[in-house]
Protein backbone atom coordinates (compact mmCIF):
# COMPACT_ATOMS: atom_id res chain seq x y z
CA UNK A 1 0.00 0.00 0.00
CA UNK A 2 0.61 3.55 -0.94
CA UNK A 3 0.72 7.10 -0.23
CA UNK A 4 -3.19 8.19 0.13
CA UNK A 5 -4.34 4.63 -0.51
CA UNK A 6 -2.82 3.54 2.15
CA UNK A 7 -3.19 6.22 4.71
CA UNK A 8 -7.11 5.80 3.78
CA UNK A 9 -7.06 1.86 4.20
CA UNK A 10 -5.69 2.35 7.61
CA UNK A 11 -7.84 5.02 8.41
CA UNK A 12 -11.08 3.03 7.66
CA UNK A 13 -9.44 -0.13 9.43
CA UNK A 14 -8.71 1.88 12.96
CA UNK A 15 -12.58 3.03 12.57
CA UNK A 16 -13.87 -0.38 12.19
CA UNK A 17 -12.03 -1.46 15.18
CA UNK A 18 -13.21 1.54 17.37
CA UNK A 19 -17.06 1.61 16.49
CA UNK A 20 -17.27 -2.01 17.48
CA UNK A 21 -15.75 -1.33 20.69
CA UNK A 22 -18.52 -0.80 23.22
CA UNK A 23 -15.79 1.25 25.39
CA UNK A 24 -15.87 3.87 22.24
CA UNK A 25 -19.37 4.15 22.57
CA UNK A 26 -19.78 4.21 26.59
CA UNK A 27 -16.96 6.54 26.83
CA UNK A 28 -17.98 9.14 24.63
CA UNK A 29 -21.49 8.99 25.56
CA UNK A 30 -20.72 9.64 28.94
CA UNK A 31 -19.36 12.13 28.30
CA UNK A 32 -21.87 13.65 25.83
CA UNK A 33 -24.45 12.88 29.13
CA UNK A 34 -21.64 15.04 30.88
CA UNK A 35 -21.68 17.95 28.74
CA UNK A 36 -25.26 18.28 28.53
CA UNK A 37 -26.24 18.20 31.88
CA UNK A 38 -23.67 20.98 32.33
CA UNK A 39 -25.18 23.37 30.29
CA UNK A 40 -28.59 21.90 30.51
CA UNK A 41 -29.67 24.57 33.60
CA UNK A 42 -28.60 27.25 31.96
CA UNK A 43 -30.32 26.62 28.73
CA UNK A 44 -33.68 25.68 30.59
CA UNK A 45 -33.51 28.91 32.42
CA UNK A 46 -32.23 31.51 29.84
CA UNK A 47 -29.01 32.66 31.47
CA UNK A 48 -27.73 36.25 29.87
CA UNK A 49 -24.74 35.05 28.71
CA UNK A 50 -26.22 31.51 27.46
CA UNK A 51 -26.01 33.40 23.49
CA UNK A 52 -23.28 33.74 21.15
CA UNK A 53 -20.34 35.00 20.62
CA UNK A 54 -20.54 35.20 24.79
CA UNK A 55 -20.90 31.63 25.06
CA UNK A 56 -17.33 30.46 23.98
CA UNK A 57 -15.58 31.72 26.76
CA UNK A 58 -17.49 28.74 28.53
CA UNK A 59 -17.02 25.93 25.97
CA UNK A 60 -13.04 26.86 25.51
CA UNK A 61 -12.78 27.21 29.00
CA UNK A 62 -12.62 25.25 32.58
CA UNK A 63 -14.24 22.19 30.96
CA UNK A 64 -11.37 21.99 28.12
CA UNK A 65 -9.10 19.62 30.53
CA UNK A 66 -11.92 17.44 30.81
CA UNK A 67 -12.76 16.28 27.11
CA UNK A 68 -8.76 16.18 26.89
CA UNK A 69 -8.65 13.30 29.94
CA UNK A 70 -12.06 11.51 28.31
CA UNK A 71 -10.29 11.14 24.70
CA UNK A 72 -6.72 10.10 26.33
CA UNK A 73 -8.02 7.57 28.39
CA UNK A 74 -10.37 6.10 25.45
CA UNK A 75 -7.70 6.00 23.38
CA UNK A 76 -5.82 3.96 25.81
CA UNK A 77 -8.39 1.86 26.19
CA UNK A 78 -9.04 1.37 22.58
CA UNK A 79 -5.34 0.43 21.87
CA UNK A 80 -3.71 -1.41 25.06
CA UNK A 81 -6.31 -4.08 24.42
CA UNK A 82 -4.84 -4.89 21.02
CA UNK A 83 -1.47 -6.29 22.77
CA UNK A 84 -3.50 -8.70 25.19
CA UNK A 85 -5.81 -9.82 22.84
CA UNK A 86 -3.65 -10.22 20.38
CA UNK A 87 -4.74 -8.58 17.72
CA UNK A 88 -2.26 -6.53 17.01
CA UNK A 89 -0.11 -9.44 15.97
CA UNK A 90 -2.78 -10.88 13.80
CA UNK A 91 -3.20 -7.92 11.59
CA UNK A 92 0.35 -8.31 11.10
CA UNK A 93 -0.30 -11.59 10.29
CA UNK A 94 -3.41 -10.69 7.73
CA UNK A 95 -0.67 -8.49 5.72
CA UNK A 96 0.05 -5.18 7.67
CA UNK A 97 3.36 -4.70 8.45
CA UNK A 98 4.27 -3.26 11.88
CA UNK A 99 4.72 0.28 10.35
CA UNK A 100 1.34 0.08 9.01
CA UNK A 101 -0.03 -1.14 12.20
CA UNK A 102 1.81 1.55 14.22
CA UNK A 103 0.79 4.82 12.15
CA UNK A 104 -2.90 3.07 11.86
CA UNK A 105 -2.54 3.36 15.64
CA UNK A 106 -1.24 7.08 15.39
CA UNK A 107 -4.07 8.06 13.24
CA UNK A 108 -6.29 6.59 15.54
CA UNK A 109 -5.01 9.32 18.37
CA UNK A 110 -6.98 12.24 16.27
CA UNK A 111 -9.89 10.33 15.29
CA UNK A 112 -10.50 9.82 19.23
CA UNK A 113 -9.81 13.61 19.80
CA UNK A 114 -12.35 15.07 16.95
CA UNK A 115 -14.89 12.62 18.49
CA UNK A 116 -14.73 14.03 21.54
CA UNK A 117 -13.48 17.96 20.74
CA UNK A 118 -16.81 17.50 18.49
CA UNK A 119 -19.16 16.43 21.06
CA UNK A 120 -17.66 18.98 23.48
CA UNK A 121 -18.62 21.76 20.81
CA UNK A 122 -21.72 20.69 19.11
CA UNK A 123 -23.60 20.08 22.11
CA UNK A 124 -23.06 23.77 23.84
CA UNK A 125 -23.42 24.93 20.24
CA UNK A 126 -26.98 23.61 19.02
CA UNK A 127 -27.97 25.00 22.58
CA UNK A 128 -26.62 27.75 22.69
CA UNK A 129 -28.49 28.82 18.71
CA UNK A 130 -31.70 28.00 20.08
CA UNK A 131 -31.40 31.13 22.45
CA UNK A 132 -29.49 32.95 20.59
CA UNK A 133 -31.64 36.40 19.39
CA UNK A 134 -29.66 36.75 15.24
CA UNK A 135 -31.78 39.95 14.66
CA UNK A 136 -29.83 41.58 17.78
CA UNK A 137 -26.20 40.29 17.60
CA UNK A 138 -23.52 42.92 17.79
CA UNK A 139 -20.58 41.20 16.39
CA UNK A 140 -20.05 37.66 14.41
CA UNK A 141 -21.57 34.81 16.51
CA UNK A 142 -18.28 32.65 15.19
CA UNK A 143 -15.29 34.65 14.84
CA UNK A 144 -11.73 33.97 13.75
CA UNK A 145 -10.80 33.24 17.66
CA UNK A 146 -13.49 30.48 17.62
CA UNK A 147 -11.54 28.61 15.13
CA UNK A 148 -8.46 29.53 16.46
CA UNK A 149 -9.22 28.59 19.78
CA UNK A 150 -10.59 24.96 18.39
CA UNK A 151 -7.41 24.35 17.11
CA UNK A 152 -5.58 25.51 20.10
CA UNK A 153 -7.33 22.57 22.27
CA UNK A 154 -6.48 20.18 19.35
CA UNK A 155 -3.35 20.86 19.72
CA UNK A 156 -3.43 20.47 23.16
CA UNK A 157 -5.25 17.04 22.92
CA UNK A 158 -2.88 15.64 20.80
CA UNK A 159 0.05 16.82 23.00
CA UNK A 160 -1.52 15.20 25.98
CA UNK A 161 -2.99 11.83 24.14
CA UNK A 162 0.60 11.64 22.84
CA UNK A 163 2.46 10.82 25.98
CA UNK A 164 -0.85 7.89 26.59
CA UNK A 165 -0.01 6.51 23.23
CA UNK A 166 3.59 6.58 24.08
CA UNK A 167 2.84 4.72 26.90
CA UNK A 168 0.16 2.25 25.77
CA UNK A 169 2.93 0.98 22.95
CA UNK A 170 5.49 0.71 25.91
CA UNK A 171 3.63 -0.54 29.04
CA UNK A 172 0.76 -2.35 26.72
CA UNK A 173 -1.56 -3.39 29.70
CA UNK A 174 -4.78 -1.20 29.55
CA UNK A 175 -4.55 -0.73 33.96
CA UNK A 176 -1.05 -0.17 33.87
CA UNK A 177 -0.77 2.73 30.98
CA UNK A 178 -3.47 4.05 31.91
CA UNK A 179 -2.15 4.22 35.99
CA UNK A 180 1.11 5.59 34.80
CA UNK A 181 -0.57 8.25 32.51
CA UNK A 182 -2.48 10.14 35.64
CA UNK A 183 0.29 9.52 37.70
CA UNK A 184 2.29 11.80 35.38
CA UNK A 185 -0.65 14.15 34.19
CA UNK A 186 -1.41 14.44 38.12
CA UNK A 187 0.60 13.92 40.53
CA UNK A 188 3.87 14.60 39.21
CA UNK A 189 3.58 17.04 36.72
CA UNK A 190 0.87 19.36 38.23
CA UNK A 191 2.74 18.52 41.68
CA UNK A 192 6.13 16.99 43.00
CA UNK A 193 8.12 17.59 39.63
CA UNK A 194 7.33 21.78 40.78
CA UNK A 195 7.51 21.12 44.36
CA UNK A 196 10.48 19.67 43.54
CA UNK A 197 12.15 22.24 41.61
CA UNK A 198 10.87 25.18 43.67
CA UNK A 199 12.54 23.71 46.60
CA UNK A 200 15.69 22.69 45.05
CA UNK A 201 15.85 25.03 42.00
CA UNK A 202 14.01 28.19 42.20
CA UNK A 203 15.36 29.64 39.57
CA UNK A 204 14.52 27.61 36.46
CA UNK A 205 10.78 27.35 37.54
CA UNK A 206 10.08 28.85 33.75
CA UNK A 207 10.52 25.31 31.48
CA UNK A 208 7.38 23.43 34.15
CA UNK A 209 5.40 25.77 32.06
CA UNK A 210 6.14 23.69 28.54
CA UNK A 211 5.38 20.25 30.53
CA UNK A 212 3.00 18.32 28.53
CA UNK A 213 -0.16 18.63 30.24
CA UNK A 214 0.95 22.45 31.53
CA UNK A 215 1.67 23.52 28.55
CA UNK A 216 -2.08 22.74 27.19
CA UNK A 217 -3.82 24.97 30.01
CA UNK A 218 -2.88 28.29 28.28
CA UNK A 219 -4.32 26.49 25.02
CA UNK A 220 -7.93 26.02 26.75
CA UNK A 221 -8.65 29.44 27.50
CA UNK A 222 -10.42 31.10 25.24
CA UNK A 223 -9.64 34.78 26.33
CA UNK A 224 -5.79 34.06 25.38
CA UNK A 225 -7.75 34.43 21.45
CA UNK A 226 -10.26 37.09 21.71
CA UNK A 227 -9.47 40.08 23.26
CA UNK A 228 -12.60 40.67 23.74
CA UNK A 229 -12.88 37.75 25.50
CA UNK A 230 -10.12 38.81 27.86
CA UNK A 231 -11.70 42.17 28.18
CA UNK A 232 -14.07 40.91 30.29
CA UNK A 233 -12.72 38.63 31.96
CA UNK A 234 -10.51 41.54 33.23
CA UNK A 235 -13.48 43.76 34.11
CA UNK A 236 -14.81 40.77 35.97
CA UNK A 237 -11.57 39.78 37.91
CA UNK A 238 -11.02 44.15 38.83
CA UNK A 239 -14.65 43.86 40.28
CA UNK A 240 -14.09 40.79 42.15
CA UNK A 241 -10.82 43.11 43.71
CA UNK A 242 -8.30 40.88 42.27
CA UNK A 243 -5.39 41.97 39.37
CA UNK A 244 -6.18 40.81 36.28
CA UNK A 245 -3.16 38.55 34.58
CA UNK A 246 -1.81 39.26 31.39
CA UNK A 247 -3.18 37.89 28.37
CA UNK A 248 -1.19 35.05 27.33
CA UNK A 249 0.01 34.57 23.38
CA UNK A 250 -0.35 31.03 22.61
CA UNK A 251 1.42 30.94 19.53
CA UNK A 252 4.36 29.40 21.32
CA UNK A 253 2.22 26.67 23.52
CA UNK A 254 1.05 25.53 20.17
CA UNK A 255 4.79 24.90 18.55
CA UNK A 256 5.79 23.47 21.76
CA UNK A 257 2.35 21.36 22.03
CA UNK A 258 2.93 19.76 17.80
CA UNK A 259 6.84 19.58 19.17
CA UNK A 260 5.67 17.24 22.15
CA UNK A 261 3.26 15.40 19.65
CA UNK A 262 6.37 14.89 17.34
CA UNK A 263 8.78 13.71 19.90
CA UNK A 264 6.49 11.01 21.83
CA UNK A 265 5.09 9.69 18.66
CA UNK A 266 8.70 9.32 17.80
CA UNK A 267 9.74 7.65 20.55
CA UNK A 268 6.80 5.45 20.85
CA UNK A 269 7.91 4.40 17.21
CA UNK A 270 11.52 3.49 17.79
CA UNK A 271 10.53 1.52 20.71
CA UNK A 272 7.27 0.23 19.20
CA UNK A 273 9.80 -1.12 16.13
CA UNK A 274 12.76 -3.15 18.45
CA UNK A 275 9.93 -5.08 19.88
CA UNK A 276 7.76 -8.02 19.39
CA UNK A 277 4.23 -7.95 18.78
């Protein structure tokens, strides 16, 4: 196989596999249950700011980290299972060759993320329309940031969901990866690696902020695309009697998320490659 061909053969294989999984399915409708009883209330009772272009500030926002831990951990779940049942080795053995079988896998990681990225958009969105007033809207209801913004916390899904595919290919027990992954998304990252360095290097605090997982937060806000946006969140941080931070450009969180995609994957295939299926 060859060049599109190819790339569209595996494609349509890694879907097959993952719509016949009933994890797939639980998983993302979980989390579609999730997002709509979130902004169920505040659709049922008319909210002010339940219209557009207000409303993206909420769905880029504090739920962003969520949809990026829902898609990691079903893609974990989709793909350790392939070493212990070993399937992996049989699709090898029906004509792909490891390669194959490994960038199938990597094209998998994307197709789990716009699964869930699009259920964690469409759902605010179609609810959002239904009270939005068109005759009275003051600016476009889906600016340039909107896009922006979606590709921002693609980015930073793909960053995240690298490191679990990293370590689904190396660990290959579903528990296991999946244990190892929070421990490093949690724990360490967001805890004793800067606990760590504040005590024992105070200094060179700046590179925990291009971790893999810290790294994404700055790609989740929304107000770090609109300025707008950050406008007033400002005005609603000065009222509160807090400083408002800085708005944060996140041009460089995005190069150094598609950097930390690059290297894992990379890894994960020269380690995937001196091993046995």
């Amino acid at each position: 196989m060859k060049g599109a061909r190819a790339f569209g053969v595996l494609l349509r294989n890694e879907w097959f596999k993952a719509r016949k999984r009933v994890a797939f399915w639980i998983a993302l409708g979980f989390y579609a249950f999730f997002t709509l009883m979130n902004y169920a209330q505040p659709f049922l009772e008319g909210s002010e700011g339940f219209r557009l272009p207000d409303m993206w500030a909420s769905v880029f926002g504090d739920e962003s980290p969520t949809v990026v831990i829902f898609a990691s951990l079903t893609f974990v779940l989709l793909s350790a299972t392939e070493f212990g049942w070993r399937t992996a080795r049989q699709n090898v053995i029906d004509g792909l060759s490891k390669s194959q079988w490994f960038w199938g896998k990597a094209l998998l990681l994307p197709m789990v993320g716009l699964a869930f990225i699009g259920v964690h958009v469409l759902i605010p969105t179609v609810l959002v329309l239904i009270r939005t007033d068109f005759a009275a809207a003051e600016a476009p209801l889906v600016p340039l940031s909107v896009l922006q913004a979606g590709a921002g916390l693609g980015m930073a899904f793909l960053s995240v969901g690298a490191l679990a595919f990293l370590l689904t290919l190396v660990i290959r027990k579903t528990g296991a990866a999946l244990a190892v992954w929070f421990l490093w998304v949690g724990p360490i990252e967001s805890g004793m690696l800067p606990a760590l360095v504040s005590r024992f290097l105070p200094d060179y605090r700046a590179w925990l902020d291009y971790l893999p997982f810290t790294n994404a937060f700055p790609l989740f806000e929304f107000r770090n695309y609109d300025a707008a946006a950050h406008e007033r969140y400002a005005a609603a941080v000065e009222a509160a009697g807090r400083t408002p931070p800085a708005p944060v450009d996140p041009t460089w969180h995005m190069v150094t998320a598609a950097a930390w995609t690059a290297l894992l994957v990379g890894i994960a295939y020269i380690s995937f490659r001196r091993r046995d299926l």
